[in-house]
Each structure stands twice: as C-alpha cells, then as structure tokens.
PDB file of N, CA and C in Angstrom:
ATOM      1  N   UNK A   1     -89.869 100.946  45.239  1.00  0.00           N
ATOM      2  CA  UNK A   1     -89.994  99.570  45.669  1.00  0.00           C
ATOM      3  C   UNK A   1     -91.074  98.860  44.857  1.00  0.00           C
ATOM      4  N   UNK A   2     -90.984  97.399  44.793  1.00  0.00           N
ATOM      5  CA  UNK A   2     -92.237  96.779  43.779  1.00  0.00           C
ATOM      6  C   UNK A   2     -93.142  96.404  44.916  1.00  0.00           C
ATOM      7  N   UNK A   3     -94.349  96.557  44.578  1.00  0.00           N
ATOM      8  CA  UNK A   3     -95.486  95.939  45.192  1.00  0.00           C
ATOM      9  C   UNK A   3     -96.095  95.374  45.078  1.00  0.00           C
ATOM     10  N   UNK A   4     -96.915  94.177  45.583  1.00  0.00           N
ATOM     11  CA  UNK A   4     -97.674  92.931  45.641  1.00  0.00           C
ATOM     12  C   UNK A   4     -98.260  93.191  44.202  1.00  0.00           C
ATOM     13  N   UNK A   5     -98.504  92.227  43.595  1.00  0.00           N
ATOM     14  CA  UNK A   5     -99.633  92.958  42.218  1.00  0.00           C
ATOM     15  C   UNK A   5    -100.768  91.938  42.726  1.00  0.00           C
ATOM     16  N   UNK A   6    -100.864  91.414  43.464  1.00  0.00           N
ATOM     17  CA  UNK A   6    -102.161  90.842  43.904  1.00  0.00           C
ATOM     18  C   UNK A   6    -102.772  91.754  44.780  1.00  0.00           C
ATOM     19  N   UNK A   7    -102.176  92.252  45.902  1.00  0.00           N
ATOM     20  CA  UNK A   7    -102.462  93.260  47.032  1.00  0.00           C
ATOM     21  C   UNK A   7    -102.734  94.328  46.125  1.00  0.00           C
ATOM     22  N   UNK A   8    -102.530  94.910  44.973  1.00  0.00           N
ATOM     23  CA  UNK A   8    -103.139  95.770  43.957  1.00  0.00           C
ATOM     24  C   UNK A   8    -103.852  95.458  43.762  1.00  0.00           C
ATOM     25  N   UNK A   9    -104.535  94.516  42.719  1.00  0.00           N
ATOM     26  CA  UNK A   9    -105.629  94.144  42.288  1.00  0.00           C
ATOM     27  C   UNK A   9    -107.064  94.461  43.734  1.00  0.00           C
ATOM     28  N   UNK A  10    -106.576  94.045  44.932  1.00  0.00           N
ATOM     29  CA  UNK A  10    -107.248  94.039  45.835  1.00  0.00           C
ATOM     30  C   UNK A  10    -107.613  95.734  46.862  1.00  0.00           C
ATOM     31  N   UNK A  11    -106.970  96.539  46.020  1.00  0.00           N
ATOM     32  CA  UNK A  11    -106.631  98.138  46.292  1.00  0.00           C
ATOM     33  C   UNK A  11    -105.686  98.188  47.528  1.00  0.00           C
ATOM     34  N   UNK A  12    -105.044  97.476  47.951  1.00  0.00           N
ATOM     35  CA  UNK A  12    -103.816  97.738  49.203  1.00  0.00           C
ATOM     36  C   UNK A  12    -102.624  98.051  48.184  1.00  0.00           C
ATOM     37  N   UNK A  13    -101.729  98.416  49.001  1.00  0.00           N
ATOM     38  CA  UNK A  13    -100.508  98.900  48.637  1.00  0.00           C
ATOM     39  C   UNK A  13     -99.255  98.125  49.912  1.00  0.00           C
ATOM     40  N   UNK A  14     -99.251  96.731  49.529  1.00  0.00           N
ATOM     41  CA  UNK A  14     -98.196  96.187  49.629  1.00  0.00           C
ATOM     42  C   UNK A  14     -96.431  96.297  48.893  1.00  0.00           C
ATOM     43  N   UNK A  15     -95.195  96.237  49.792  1.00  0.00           N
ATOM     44  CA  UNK A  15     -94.257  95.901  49.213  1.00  0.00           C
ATOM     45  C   UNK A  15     -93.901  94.618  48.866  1.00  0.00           C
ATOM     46  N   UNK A  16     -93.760  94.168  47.966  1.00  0.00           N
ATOM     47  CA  UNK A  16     -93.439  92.654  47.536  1.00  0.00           C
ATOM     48  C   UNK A  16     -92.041  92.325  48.253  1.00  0.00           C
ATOM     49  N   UNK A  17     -92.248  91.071  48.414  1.00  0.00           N
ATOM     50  CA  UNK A  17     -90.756  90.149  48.980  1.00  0.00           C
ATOM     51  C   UNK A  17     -90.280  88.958  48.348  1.00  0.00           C
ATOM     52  N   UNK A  18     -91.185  88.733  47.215  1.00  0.00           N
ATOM     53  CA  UNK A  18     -90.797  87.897  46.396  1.00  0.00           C
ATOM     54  C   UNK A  18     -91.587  87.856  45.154  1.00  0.00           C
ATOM     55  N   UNK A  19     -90.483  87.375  44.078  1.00  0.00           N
ATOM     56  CA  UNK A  19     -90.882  87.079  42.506  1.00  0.00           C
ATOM     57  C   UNK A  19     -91.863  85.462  42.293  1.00  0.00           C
ATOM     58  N   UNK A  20     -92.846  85.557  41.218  1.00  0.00           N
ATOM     59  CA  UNK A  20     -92.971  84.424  41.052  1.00  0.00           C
ATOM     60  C   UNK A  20     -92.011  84.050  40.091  1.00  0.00           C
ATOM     61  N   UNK A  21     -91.798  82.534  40.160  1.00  0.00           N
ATOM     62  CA  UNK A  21     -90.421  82.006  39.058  1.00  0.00           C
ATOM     63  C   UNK A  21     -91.188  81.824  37.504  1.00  0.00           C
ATOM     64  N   UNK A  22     -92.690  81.719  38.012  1.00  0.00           N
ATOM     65  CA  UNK A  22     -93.360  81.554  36.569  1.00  0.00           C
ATOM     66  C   UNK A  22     -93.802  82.481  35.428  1.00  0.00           C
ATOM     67  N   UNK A  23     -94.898  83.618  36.413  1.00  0.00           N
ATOM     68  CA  UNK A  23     -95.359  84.982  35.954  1.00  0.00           C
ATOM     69  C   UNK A  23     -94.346  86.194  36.373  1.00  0.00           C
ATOM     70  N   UNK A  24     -93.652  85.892  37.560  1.00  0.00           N
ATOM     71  CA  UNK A  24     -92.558  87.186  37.286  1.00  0.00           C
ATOM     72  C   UNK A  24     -93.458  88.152  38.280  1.00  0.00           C
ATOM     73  N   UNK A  25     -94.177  88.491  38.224  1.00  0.00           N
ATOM     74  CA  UNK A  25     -94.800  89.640  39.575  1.00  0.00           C
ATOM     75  C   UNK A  25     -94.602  89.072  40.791  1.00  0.00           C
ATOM     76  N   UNK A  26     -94.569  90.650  41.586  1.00  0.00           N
ATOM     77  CA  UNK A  26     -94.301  90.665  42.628  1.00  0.00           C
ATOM     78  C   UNK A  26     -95.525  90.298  43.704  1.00  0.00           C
ATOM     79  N   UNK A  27     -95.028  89.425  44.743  1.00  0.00           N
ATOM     80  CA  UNK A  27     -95.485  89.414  45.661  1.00  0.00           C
ATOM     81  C   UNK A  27     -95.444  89.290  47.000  1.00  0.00           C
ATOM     82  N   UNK A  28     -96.485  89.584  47.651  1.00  0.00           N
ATOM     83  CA  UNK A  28     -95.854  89.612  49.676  1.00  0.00           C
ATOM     84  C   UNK A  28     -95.851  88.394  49.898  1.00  0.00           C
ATOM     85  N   UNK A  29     -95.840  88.113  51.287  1.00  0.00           N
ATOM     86  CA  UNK A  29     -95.901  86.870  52.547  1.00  0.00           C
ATOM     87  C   UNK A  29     -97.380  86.516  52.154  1.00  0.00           C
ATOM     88  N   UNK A  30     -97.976  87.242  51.858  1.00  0.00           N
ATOM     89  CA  UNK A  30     -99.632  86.437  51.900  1.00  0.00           C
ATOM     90  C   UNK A  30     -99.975  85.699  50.425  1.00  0.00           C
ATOM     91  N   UNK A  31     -99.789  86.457  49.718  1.00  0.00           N
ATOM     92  CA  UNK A  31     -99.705  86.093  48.180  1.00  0.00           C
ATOM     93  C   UNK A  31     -98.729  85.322  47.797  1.00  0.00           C
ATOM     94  N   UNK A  32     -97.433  84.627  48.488  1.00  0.00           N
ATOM     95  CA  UNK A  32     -96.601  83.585  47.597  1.00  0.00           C
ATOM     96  C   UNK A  32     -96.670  82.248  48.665  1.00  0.00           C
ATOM     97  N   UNK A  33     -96.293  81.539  47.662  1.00  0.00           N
ATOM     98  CA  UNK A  33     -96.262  80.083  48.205  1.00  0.00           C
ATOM     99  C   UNK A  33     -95.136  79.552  47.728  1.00  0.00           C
ATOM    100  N   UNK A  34     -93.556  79.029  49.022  1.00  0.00           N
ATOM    101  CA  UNK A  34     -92.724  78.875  49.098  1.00  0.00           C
ATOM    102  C   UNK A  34     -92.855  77.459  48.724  1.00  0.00           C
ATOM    103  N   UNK A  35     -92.247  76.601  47.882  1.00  0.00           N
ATOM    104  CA  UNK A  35     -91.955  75.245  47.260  1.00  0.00           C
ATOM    105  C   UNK A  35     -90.637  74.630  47.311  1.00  0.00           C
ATOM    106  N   UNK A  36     -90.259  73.304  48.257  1.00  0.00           N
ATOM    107  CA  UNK A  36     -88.984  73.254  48.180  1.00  0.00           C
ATOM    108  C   UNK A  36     -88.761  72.050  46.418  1.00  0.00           C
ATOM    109  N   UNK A  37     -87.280  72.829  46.514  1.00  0.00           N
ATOM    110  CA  UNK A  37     -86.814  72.272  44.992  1.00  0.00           C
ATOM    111  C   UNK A  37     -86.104  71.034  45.423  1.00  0.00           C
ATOM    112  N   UNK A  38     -85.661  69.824  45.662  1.00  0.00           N
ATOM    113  CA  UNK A  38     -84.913  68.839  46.059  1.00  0.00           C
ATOM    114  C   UNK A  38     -83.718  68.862  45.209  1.00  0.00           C
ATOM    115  N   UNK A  39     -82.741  69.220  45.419  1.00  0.00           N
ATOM    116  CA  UNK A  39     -81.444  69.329  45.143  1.00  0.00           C
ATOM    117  C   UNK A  39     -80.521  67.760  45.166  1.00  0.00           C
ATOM    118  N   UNK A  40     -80.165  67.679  44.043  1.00  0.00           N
ATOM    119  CA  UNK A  40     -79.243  65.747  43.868  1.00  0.00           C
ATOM    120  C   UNK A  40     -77.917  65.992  43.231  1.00  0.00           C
ATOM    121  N   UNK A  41     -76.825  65.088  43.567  1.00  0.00           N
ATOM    122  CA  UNK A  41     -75.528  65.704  43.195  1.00  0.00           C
ATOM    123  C   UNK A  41     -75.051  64.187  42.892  1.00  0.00           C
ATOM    124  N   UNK A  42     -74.433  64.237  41.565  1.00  0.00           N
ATOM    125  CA  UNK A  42     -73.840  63.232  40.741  1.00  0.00           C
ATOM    126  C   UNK A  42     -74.371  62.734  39.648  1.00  0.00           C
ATOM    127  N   UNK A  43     -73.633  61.657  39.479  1.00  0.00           N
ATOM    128  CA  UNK A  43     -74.432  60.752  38.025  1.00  0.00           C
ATOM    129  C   UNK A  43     -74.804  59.209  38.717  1.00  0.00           C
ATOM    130  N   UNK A  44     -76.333  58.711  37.536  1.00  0.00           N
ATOM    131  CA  UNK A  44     -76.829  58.107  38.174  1.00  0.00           C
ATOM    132  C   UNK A  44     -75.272  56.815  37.755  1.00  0.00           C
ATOM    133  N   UNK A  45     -75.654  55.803  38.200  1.00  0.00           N
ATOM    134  CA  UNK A  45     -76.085  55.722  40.110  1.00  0.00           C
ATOM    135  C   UNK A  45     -75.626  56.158  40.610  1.00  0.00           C
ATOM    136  N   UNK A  46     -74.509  56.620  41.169  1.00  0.00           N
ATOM    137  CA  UNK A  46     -74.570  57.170  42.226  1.00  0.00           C
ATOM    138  C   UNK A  46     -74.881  58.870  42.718  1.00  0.00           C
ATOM    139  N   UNK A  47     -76.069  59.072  42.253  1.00  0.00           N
ATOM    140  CA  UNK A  47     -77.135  60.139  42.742  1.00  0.00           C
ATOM    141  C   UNK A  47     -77.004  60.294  44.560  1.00  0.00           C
ATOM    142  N   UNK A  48     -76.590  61.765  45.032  1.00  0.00           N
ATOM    143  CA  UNK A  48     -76.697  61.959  46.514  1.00  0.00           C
ATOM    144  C   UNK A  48     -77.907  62.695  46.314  1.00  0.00           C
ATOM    145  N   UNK A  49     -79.077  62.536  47.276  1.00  0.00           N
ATOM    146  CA  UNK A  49     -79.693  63.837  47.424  1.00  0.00           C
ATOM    147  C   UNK A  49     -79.744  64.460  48.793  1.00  0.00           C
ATOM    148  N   UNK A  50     -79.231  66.232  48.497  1.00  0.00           N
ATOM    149  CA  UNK A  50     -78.833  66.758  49.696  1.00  0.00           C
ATOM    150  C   UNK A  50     -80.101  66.788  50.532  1.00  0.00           C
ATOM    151  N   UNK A  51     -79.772  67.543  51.674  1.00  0.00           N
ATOM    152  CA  UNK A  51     -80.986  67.263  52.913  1.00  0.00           C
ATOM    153  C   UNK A  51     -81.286  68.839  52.355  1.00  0.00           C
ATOM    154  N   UNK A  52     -80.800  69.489  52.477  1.00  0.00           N
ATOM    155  CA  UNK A  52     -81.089  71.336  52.429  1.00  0.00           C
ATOM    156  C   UNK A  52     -81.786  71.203  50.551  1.00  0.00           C
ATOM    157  N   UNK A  53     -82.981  72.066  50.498  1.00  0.00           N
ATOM    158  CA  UNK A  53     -83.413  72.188  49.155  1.00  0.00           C
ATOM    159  C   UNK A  53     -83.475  73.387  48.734  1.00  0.00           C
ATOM    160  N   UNK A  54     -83.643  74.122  47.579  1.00  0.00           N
ATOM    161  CA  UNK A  54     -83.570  75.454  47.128  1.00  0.00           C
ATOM    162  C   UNK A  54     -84.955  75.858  46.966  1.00  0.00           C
ATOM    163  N   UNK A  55     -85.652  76.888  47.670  1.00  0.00           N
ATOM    164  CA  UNK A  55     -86.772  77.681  47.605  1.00  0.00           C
ATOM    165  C   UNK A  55     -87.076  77.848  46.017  1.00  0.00           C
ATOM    166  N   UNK A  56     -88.499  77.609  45.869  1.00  0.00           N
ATOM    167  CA  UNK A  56     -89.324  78.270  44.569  1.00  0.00           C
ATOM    168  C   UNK A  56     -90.032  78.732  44.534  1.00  0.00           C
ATOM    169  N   UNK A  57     -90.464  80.177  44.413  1.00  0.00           N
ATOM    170  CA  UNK A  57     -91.692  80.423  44.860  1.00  0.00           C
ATOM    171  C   UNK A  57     -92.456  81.054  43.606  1.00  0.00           C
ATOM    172  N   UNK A  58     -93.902  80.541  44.078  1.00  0.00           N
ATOM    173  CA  UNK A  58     -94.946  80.655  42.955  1.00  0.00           C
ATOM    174  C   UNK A  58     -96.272  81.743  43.703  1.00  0.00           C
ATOM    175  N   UNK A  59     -96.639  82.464  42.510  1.00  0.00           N
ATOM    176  CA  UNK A  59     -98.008  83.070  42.739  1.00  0.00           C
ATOM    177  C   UNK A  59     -99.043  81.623  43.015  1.00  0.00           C
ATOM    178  N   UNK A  60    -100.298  82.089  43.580  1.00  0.00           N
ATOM    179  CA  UNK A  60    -101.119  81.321  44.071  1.00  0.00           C
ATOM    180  C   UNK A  60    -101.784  81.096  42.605  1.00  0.00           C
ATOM    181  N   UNK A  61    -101.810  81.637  41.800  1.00  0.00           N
ATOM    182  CA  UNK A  61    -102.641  81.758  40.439  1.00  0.00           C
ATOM    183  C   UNK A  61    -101.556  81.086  40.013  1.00  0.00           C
ATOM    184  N   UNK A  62    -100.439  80.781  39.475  1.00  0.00           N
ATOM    185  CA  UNK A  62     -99.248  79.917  38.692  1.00  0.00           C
ATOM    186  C   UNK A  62     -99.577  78.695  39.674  1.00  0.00           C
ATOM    187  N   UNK A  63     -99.365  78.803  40.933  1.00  0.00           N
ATOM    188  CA  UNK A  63     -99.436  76.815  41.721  1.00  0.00           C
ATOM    189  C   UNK A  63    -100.672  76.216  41.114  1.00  0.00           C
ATOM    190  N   UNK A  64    -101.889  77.227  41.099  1.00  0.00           N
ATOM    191  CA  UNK A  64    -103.303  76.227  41.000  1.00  0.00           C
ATOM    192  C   UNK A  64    -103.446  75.970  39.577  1.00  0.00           C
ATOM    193  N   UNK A  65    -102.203  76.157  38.372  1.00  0.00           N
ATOM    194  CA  UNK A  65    -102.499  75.989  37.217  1.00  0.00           C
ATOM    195  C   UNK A  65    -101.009  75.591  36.753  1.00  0.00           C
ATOM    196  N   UNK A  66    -100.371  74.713  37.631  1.00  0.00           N
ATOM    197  CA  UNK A  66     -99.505  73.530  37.380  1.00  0.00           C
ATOM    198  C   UNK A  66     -99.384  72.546  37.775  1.00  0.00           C
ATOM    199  N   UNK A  67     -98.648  71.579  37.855  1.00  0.00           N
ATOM    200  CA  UNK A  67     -98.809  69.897  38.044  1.00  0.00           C
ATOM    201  C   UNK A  67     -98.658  70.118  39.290  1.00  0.00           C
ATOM    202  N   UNK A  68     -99.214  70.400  40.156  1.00  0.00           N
ATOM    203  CA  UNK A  68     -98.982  70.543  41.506  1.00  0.00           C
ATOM    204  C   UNK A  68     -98.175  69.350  42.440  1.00  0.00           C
ATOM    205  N   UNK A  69     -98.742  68.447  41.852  1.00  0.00           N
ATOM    206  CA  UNK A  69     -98.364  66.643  41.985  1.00  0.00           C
ATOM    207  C   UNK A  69     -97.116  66.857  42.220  1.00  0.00           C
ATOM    208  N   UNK A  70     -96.415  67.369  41.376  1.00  0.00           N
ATOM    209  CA  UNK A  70     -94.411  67.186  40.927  1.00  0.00           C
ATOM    210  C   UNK A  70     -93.966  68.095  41.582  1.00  0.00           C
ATOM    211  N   UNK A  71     -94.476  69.112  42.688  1.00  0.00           N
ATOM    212  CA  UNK A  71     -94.275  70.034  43.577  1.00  0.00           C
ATOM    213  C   UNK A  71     -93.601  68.989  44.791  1.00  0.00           C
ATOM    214  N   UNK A  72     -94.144  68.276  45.351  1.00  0.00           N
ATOM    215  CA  UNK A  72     -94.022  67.766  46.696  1.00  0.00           C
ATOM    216  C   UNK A  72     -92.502  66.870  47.018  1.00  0.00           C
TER     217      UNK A  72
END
C-alpha cells in the first residue's frame, strides 16, 4: 500500500488516500486538501455551468505555492 509521504517525513506510518495532482505523492485525510474544479459545458455563449464539480486534490506544500486566488 502507499503511504502518506508527509506522515513519513513526520515518522508515522500512514496509508495514503489520495494523490497530489501536482507533486504526485501520496497522501492521508490530514495531509490533502480537497479543491472543487467548476465544471462548464458548451461554447461560449452559451456556456452551462454544472452544479456538481470534480475534486482536485493538492498537498498542503503544492496549495501554499500556487495561485491560490484561482482555486475558489
């Protein structure tokens, strides 16, 4: 199984539950931070954007060293 590589660094031995999309290591529930993606369907104009968005998830070290701004 892969394990947290943060919960490593920290000497625990976590199983990871998720990838970052940026750095690629694994990490748990404590170490990732879930980002919704806003999902839009068509050409402009007429752009729908759905209500349901697609999960992104980032290491805490990749969020605090991107445009965080263009996250929300």
């Amino acid at each position: 199984m892969m394990k947290c590589y943060d919960c490593m660094e920290e000497g625990k031995d976590t199983e990871a539950v998720a990838v970052c999309i940026v750095c690629g290591k694994g990490l748990c529930m404590d170490h990732s931070k879930e980002l919704p993606l806003p999902v839009s369907v068509g050409n402009p104009p007429n752009v729908k954007h759905l209500h349901n968005s697609l999960p992104r998830i980032m290491c805490n070290y990749c969020l605090s060293n991107t445009i965080e701004d263009g996250f929300d």
